[in-house]
C-alpha atoms as a PDB file:
ATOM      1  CA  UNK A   1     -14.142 231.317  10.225  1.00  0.00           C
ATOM      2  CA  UNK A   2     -16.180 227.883  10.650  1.00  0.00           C
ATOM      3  CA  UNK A   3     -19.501 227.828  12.898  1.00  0.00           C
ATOM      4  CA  UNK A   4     -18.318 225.972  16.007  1.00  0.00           C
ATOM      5  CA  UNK A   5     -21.289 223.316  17.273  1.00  0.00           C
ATOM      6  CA  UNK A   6     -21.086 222.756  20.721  1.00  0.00           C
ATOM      7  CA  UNK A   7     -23.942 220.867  22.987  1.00  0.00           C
ATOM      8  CA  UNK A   8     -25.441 222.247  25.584  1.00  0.00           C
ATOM      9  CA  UNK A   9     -23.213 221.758  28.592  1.00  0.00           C
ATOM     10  CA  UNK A  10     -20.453 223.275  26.213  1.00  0.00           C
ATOM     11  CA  UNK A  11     -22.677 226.079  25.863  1.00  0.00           C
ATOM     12  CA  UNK A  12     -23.241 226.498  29.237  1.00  0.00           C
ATOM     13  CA  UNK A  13     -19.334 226.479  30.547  1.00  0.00           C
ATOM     14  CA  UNK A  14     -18.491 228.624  27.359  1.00  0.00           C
ATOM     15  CA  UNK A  15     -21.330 231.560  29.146  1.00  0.00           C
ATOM     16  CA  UNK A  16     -19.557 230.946  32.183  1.00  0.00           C
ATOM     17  CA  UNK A  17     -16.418 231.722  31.068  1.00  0.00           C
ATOM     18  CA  UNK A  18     -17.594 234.843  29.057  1.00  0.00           C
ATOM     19  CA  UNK A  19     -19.443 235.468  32.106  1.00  0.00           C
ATOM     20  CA  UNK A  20     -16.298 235.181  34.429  1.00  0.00           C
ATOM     21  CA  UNK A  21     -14.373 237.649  31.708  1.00  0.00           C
ATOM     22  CA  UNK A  22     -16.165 240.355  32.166  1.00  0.00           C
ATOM     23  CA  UNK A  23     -18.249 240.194  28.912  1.00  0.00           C
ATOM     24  CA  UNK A  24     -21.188 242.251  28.496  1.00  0.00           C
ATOM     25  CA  UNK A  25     -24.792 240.327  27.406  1.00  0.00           C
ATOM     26  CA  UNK A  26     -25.633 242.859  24.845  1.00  0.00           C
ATOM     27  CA  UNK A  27     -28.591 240.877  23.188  1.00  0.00           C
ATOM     28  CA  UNK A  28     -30.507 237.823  24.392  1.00  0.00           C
ATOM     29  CA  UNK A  29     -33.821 236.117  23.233  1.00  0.00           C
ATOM     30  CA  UNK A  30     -34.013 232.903  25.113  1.00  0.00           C
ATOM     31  CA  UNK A  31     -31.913 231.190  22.711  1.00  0.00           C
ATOM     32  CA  UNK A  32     -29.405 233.590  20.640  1.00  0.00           C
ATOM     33  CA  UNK A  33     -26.948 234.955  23.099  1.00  0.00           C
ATOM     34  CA  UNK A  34     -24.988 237.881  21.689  1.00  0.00           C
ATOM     35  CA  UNK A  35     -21.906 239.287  23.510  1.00  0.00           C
ATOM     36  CA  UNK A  36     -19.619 241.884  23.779  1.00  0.00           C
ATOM     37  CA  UNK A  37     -16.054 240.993  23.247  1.00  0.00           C
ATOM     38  CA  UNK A  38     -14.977 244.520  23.334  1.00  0.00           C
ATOM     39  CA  UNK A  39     -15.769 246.958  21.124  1.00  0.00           C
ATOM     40  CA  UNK A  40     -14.902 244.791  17.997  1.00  0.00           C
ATOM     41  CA  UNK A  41     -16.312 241.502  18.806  1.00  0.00           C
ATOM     42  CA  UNK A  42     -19.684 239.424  19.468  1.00  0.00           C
ATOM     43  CA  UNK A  43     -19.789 236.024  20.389  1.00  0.00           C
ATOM     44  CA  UNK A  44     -23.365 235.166  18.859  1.00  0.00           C
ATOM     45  CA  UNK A  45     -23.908 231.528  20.646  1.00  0.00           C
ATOM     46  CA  UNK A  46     -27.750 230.184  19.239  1.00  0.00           C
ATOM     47  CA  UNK A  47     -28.256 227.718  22.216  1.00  0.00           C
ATOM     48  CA  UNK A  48     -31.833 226.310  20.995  1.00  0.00           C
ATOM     49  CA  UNK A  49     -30.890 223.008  19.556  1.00  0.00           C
ATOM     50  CA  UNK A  50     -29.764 220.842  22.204  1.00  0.00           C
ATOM     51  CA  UNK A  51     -27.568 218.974  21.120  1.00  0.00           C
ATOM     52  CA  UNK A  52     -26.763 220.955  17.789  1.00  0.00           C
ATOM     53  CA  UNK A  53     -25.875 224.017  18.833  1.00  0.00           C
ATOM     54  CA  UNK A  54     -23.631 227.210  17.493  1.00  0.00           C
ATOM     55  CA  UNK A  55     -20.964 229.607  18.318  1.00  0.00           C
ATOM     56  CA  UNK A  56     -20.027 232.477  15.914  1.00  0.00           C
ATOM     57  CA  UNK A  57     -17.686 235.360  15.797  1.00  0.00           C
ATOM     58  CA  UNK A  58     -18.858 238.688  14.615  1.00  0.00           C
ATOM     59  CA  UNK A  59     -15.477 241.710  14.122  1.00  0.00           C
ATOM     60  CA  UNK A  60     -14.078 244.509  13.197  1.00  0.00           C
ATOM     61  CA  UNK A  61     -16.848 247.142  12.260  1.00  0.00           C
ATOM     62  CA  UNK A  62     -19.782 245.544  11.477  1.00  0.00           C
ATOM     63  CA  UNK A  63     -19.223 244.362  15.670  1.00  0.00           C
ATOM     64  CA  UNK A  64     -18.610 247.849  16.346  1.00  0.00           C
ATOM     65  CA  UNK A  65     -22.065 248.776  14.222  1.00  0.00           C
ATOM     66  CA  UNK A  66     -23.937 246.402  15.914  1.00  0.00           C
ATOM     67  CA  UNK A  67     -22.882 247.231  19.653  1.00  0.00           C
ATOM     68  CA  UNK A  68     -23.766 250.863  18.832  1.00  0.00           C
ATOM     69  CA  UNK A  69     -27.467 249.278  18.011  1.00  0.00           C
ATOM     70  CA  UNK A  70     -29.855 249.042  21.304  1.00  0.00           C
ATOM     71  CA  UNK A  71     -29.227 246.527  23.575  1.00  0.00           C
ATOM     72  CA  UNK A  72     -32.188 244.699  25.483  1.00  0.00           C
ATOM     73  CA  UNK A  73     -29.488 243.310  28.372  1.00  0.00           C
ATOM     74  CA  UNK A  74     -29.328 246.978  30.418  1.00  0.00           C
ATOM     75  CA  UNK A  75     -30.397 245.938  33.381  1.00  0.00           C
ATOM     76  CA  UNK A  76     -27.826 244.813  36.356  1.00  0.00           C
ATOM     77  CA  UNK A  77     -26.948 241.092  35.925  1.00  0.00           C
ATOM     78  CA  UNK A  78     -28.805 240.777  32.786  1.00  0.00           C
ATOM     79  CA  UNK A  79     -26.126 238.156  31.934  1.00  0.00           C
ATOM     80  CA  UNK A  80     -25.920 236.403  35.042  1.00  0.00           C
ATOM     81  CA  UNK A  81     -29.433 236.023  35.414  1.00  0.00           C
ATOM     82  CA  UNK A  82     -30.206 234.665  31.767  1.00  0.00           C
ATOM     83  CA  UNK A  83     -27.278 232.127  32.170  1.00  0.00           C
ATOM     84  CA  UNK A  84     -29.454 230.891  35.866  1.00  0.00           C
ATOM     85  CA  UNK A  85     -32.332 230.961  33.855  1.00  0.00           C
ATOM     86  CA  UNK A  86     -31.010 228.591  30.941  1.00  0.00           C
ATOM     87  CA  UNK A  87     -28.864 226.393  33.397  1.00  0.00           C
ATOM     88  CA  UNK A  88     -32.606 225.937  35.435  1.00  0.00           C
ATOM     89  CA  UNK A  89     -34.370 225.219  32.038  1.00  0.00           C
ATOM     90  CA  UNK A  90     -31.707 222.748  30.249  1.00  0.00           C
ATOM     91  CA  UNK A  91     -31.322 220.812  33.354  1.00  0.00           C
ATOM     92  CA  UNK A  92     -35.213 220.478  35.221  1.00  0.00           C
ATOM     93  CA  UNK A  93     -35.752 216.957  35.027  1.00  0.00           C
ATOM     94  CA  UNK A  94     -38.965 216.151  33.341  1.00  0.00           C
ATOM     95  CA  UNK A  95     -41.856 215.137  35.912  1.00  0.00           C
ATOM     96  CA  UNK A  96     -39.866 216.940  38.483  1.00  0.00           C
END
Protein backbone atom coordinates (compact mmCIF):
# COMPACT_ATOMS: atom_id res chain seq x y z
CA UNK A 1 0.00 0.00 0.00
CA UNK A 2 1.12 3.72 -1.00
CA UNK A 3 1.86 6.40 1.89
CA UNK A 4 -1.18 8.68 1.65
CA UNK A 5 0.00 12.66 2.10
CA UNK A 6 -2.59 14.60 3.42
CA UNK A 7 -2.20 18.43 4.85
CA UNK A 8 -2.99 19.34 7.92
CA UNK A 9 -6.69 20.06 8.00
CA UNK A 10 -6.94 16.50 6.31
CA UNK A 11 -5.12 15.31 9.18
CA UNK A 12 -7.12 16.85 11.52
CA UNK A 13 -10.80 15.62 10.14
CA UNK A 14 -9.12 12.13 9.46
CA UNK A 15 -8.39 12.14 13.86
CA UNK A 16 -11.80 13.18 14.10
CA UNK A 17 -13.21 10.58 12.39
CA UNK A 18 -10.95 7.88 14.04
CA UNK A 19 -11.81 9.73 17.03
CA UNK A 20 -15.67 9.53 16.40
CA UNK A 21 -15.09 5.50 15.61
CA UNK A 22 -14.15 4.56 18.61
CA UNK A 23 -10.37 4.15 17.89
CA UNK A 24 -8.00 3.82 20.60
CA UNK A 25 -4.69 6.46 20.64
CA UNK A 26 -2.28 3.78 21.44
CA UNK A 27 0.98 5.88 20.80
CA UNK A 28 1.46 9.63 20.40
CA UNK A 29 4.61 11.93 20.39
CA UNK A 30 3.40 15.30 19.32
CA UNK A 31 3.63 14.44 15.81
CA UNK A 32 3.34 10.49 15.02
CA UNK A 33 -0.13 9.46 15.92
CA UNK A 34 -0.50 5.68 16.11
CA UNK A 35 -3.96 4.03 16.38
CA UNK A 36 -5.75 1.13 17.06
CA UNK A 37 -7.89 -0.16 14.31
CA UNK A 38 -8.70 -3.25 16.15
CA UNK A 39 -6.56 -5.72 17.04
CA UNK A 40 -4.96 -5.99 13.49
CA UNK A 41 -4.55 -2.50 12.46
CA UNK A 42 -2.65 0.97 13.19
CA UNK A 43 -3.24 3.97 11.45
CA UNK A 44 0.36 5.60 11.96
CA UNK A 45 -0.53 9.40 10.74
CA UNK A 46 3.17 11.57 11.13
CA UNK A 47 1.40 15.04 11.30
CA UNK A 48 4.78 17.22 11.61
CA UNK A 49 5.13 18.55 8.14
CA UNK A 50 2.45 20.86 7.49
CA UNK A 51 1.67 20.69 4.51
CA UNK A 52 3.48 17.27 3.67
CA UNK A 53 2.12 15.06 5.80
CA UNK A 54 1.50 10.99 6.05
CA UNK A 55 -0.96 8.33 6.69
CA UNK A 56 0.10 4.62 6.86
CA UNK A 57 -1.46 1.31 7.49
CA UNK A 58 0.22 -1.16 9.72
CA UNK A 59 -1.81 -5.25 9.70
CA UNK A 60 -2.13 -8.43 10.36
CA UNK A 61 0.50 -9.51 13.09
CA UNK A 62 3.11 -7.29 13.15
CA UNK A 63 -0.26 -4.71 14.26
CA UNK A 64 -1.17 -7.27 16.63
CA UNK A 65 2.78 -7.31 17.96
CA UNK A 66 2.88 -3.86 18.24
CA UNK A 67 -0.51 -3.22 20.20
CA UNK A 68 0.70 -5.88 22.66
CA UNK A 69 3.89 -3.33 23.12
CA UNK A 70 3.22 -0.46 25.95
CA UNK A 71 1.16 2.17 25.12
CA UNK A 72 1.89 5.84 26.46
CA UNK A 73 -2.07 6.94 25.62
CA UNK A 74 -3.63 5.10 29.06
CA UNK A 75 -4.98 7.77 30.48
CA UNK A 76 -8.91 8.78 29.93
CA UNK A 77 -9.23 10.92 26.75
CA UNK A 78 -5.69 10.57 25.87
CA UNK A 79 -6.98 10.84 22.26
CA UNK A 80 -9.34 13.50 22.61
CA UNK A 81 -7.13 15.63 24.40
CA UNK A 82 -4.00 15.30 21.98
CA UNK A 83 -6.35 15.98 18.95
CA UNK A 84 -7.45 19.67 21.21
CA UNK A 85 -4.00 20.04 21.72
CA UNK A 86 -2.86 19.80 17.91
CA UNK A 87 -6.12 21.57 16.59
CA UNK A 88 -4.94 24.65 19.33
CA UNK A 89 -1.28 24.43 17.99
CA UNK A 90 -1.89 24.15 14.00
CA UNK A 91 -4.37 26.87 14.13
CA UNK A 92 -2.96 29.85 16.93
CA UNK A 93 -2.46 32.63 14.76
CA UNK A 94 1.00 33.97 15.03
CA UNK A 95 1.21 37.31 17.22
CA UNK A 96 -2.02 36.23 18.72
Amino acid sequence: MNTIRLNTDQVIAVLNSYLNAGARLHHFNGAQWYIALGDYGVAVIDSSRRDDCTLDFMNGEKAFNYLKSSSNCTEERAFENSLESFVQAVTRKVGV
